[in-house]
C-alpha atoms as a PDB file:
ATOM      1  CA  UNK A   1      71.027 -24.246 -18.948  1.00  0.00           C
ATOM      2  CA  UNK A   2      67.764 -26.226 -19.661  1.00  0.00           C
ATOM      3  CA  UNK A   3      66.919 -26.060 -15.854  1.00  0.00           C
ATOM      4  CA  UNK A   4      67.574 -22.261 -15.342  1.00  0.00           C
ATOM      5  CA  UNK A   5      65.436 -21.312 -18.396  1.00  0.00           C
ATOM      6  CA  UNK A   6      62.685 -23.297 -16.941  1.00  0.00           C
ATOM      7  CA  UNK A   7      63.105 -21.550 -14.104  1.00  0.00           C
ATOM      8  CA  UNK A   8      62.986 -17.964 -15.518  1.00  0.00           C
ATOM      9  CA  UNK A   9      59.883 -19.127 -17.228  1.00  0.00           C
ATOM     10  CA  UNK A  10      58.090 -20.176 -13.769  1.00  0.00           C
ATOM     11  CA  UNK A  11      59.246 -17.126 -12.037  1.00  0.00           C
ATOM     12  CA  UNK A  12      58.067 -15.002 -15.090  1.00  0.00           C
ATOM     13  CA  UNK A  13      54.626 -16.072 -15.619  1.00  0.00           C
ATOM     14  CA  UNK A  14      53.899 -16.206 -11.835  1.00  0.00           C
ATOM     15  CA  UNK A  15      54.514 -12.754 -12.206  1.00  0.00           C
ATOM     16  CA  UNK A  16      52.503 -12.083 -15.035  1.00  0.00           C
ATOM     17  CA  UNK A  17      49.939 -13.738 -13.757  1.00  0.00           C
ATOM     18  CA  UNK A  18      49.943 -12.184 -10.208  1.00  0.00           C
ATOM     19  CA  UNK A  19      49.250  -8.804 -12.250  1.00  0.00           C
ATOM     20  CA  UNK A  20      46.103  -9.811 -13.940  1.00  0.00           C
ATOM     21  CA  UNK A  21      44.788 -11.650 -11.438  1.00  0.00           C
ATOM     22  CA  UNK A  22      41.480 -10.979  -9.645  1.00  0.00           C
ATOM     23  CA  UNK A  23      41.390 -10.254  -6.148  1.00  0.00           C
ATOM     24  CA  UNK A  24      39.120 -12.538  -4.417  1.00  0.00           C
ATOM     25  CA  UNK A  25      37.183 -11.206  -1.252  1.00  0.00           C
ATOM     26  CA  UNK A  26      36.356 -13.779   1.289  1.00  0.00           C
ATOM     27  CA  UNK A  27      33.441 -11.888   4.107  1.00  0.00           C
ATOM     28  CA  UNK A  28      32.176 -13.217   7.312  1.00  0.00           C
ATOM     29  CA  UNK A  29      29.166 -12.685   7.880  1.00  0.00           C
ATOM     30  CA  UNK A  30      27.444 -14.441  11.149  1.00  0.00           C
ATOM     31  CA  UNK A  31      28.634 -17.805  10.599  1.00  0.00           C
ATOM     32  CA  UNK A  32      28.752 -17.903   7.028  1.00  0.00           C
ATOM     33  CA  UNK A  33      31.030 -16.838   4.358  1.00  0.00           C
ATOM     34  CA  UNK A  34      30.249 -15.480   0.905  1.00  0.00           C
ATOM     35  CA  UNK A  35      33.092 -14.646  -2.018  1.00  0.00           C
ATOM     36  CA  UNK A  36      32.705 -10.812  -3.288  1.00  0.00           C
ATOM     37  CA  UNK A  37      33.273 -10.407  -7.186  1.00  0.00           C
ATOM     38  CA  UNK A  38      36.301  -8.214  -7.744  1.00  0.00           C
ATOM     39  CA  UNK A  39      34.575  -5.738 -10.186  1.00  0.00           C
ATOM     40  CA  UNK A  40      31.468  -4.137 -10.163  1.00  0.00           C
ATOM     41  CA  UNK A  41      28.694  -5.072 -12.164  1.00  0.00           C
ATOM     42  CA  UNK A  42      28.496  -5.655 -15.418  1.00  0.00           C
ATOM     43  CA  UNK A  43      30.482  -8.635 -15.419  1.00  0.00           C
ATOM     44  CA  UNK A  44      33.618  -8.144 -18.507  1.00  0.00           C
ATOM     45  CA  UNK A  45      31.631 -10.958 -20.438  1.00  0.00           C
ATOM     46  CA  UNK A  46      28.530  -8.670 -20.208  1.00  0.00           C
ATOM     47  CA  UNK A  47      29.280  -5.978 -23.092  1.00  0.00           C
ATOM     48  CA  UNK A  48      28.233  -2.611 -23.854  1.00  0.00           C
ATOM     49  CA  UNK A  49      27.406  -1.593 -19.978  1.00  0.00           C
ATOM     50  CA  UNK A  50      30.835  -1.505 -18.697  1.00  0.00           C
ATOM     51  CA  UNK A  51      30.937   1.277 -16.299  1.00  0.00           C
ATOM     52  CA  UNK A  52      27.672   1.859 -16.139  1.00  0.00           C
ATOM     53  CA  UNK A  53      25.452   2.527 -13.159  1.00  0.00           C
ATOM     54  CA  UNK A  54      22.076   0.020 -14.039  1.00  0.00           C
ATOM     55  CA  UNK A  55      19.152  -0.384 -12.290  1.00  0.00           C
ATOM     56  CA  UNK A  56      17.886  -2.790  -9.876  1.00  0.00           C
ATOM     57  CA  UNK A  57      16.577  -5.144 -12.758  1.00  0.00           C
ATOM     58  CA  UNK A  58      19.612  -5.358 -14.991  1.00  0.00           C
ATOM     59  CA  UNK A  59      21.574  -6.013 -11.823  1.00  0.00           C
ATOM     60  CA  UNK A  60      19.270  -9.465 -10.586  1.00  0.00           C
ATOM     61  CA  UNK A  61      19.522 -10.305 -14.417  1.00  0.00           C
ATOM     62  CA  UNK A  62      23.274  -9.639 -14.914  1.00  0.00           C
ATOM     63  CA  UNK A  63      23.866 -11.938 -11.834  1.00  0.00           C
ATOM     64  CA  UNK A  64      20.685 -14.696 -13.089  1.00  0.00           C
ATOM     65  CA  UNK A  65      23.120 -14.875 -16.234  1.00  0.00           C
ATOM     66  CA  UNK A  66      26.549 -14.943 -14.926  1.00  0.00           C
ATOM     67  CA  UNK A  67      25.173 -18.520 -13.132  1.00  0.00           C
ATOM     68  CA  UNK A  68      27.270 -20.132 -10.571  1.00  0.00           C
ATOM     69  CA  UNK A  69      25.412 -18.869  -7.685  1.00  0.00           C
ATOM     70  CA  UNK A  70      25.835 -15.392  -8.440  1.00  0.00           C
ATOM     71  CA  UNK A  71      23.179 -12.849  -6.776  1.00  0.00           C
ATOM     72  CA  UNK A  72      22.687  -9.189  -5.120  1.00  0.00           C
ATOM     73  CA  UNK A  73      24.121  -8.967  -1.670  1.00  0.00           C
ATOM     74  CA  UNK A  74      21.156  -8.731   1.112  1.00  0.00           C
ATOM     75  CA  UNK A  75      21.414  -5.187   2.974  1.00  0.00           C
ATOM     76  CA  UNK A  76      23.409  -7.100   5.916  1.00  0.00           C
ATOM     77  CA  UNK A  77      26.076  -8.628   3.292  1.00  0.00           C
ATOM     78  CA  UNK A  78      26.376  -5.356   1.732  1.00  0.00           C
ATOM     79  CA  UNK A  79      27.100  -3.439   5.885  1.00  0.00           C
ATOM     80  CA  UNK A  80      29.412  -6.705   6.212  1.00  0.00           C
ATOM     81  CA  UNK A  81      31.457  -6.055   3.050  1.00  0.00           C
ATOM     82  CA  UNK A  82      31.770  -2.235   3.786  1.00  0.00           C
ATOM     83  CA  UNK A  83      32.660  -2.963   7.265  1.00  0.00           C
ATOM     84  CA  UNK A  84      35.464  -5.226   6.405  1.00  0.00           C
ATOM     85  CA  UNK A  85      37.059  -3.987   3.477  1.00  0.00           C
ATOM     86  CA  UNK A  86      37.168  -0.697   4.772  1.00  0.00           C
ATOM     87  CA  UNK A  87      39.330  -1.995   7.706  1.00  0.00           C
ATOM     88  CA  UNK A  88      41.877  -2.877   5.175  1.00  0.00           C
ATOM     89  CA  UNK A  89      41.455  -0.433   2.468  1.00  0.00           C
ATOM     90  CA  UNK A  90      41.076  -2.686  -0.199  1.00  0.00           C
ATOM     91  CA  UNK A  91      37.139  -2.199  -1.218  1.00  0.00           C
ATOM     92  CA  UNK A  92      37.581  -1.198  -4.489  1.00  0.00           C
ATOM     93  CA  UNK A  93      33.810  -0.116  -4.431  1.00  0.00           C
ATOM     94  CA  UNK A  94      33.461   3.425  -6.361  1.00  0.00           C
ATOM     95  CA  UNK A  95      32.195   5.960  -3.601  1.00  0.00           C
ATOM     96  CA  UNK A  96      28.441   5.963  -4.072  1.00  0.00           C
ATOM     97  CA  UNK A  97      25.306   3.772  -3.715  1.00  0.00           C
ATOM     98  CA  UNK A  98      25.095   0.020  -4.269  1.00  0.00           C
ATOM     99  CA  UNK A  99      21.718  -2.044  -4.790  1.00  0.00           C
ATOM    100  CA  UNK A 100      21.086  -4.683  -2.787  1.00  0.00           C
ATOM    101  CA  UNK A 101      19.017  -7.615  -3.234  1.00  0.00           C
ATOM    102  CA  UNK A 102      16.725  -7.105  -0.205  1.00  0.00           C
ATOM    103  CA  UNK A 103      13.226  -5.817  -1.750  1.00  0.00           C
ATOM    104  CA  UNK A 104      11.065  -2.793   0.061  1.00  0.00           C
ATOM    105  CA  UNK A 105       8.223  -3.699  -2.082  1.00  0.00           C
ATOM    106  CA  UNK A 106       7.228  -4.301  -5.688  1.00  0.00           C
ATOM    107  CA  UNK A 107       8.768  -0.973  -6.858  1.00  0.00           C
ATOM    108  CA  UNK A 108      11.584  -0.139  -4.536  1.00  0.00           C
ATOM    109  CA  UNK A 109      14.769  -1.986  -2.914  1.00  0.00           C
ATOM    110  CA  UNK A 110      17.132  -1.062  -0.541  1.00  0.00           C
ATOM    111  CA  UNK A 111      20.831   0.078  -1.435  1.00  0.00           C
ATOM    112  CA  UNK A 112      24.191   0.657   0.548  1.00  0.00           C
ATOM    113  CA  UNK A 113      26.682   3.713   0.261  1.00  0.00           C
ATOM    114  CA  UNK A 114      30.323   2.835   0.136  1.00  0.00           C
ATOM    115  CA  UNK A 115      31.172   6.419   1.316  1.00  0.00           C
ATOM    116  CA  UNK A 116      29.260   6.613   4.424  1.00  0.00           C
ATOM    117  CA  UNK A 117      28.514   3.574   5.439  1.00  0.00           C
ATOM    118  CA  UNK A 118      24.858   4.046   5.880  1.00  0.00           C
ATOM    119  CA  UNK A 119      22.021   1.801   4.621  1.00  0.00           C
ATOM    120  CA  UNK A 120      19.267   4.204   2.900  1.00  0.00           C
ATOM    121  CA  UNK A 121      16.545   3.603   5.345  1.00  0.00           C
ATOM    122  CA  UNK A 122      15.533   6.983   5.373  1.00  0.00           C
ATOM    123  CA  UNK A 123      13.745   6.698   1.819  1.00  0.00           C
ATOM    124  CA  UNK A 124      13.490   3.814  -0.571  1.00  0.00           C
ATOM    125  CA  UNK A 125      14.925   3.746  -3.865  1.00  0.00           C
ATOM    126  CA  UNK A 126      12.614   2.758  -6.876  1.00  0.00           C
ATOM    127  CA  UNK A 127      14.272  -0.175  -8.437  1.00  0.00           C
ATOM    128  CA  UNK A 128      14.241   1.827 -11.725  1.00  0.00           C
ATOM    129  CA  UNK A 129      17.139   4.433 -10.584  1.00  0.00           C
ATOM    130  CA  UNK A 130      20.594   3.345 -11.233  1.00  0.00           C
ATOM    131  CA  UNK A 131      22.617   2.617  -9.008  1.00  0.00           C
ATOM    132  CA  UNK A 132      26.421   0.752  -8.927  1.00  0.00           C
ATOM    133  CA  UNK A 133      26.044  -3.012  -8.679  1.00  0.00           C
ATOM    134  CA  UNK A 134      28.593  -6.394  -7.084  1.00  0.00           C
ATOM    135  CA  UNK A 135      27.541  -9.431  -6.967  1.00  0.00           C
ATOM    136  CA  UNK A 136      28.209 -12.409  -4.372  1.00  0.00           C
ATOM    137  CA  UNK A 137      27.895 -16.037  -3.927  1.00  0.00           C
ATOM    138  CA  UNK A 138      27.657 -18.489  -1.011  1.00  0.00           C
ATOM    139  CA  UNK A 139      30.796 -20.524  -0.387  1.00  0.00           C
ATOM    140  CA  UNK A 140      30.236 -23.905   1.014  1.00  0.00           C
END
């Protein structure tokens, strides 16, 4: 009796847990590998912008606080996330543009769009404009 309970109990909170838990994205790119965050930026921990599209600032800061490596994707990361999520149709990206961490100049950065699947080289977007943000970190 003792032995099935504790088996109910296993089976039960692997489920549980399977339901809350984050999905982890693992991307190739060249012959590295970087983890994707599961939610756009803010981070949960980060409260009062949840949901919010956030300029080019708040994003470097969100990800300077968050620690553990955390940063902006560079413009290739960013074409190497769209490109392989998209394959499998798990991106979970909301359908619009995403800033980068690769700098134009002082006042403008570049930025991705998870609709189209084009980098905005055409124009530059002043760092000021808000945009949707996901950060990424190096894996070893």
């Amino acid at each position: 009796m003792k032995f099935s309970f504790m088996i109910l109990f296993l089976i039960f909170n692997a489920l549980i847990s399977s339901c809350f838990a984050q999905k982890i994205y693992i991307i190739k790119v060249g012959e590295r590998s970087i983890e994707v965050a599961s939610d756009d930026l803010p981070f949960s921990d980060q409260v009062g912008l949840e949901g919010k599209l956030i300029t080019w600032e708040q994003a470097m800061t969100m990800c300077e606080e968050k620690g553990n490596g955390w940063r902006l994707p560079t413009l290739p990361e960013l074409r190497a996330i769209y490109m392989q999520l998209s394959e499998t149709g798990e991106d979970h990206f909301e359908r619009g543009w995403y800033w980068s961490g690769t700098k134009y100049n002082d006042n403008d950065a570049w930025g991705f769009h998870f609709e189209y699947g084009i980098a905005n080289n055409q124009y530059y977007d002043f760092k000021r404009s808000r945009k949707w943000g996901r950060a990424v970190r190096d894996l070893p």
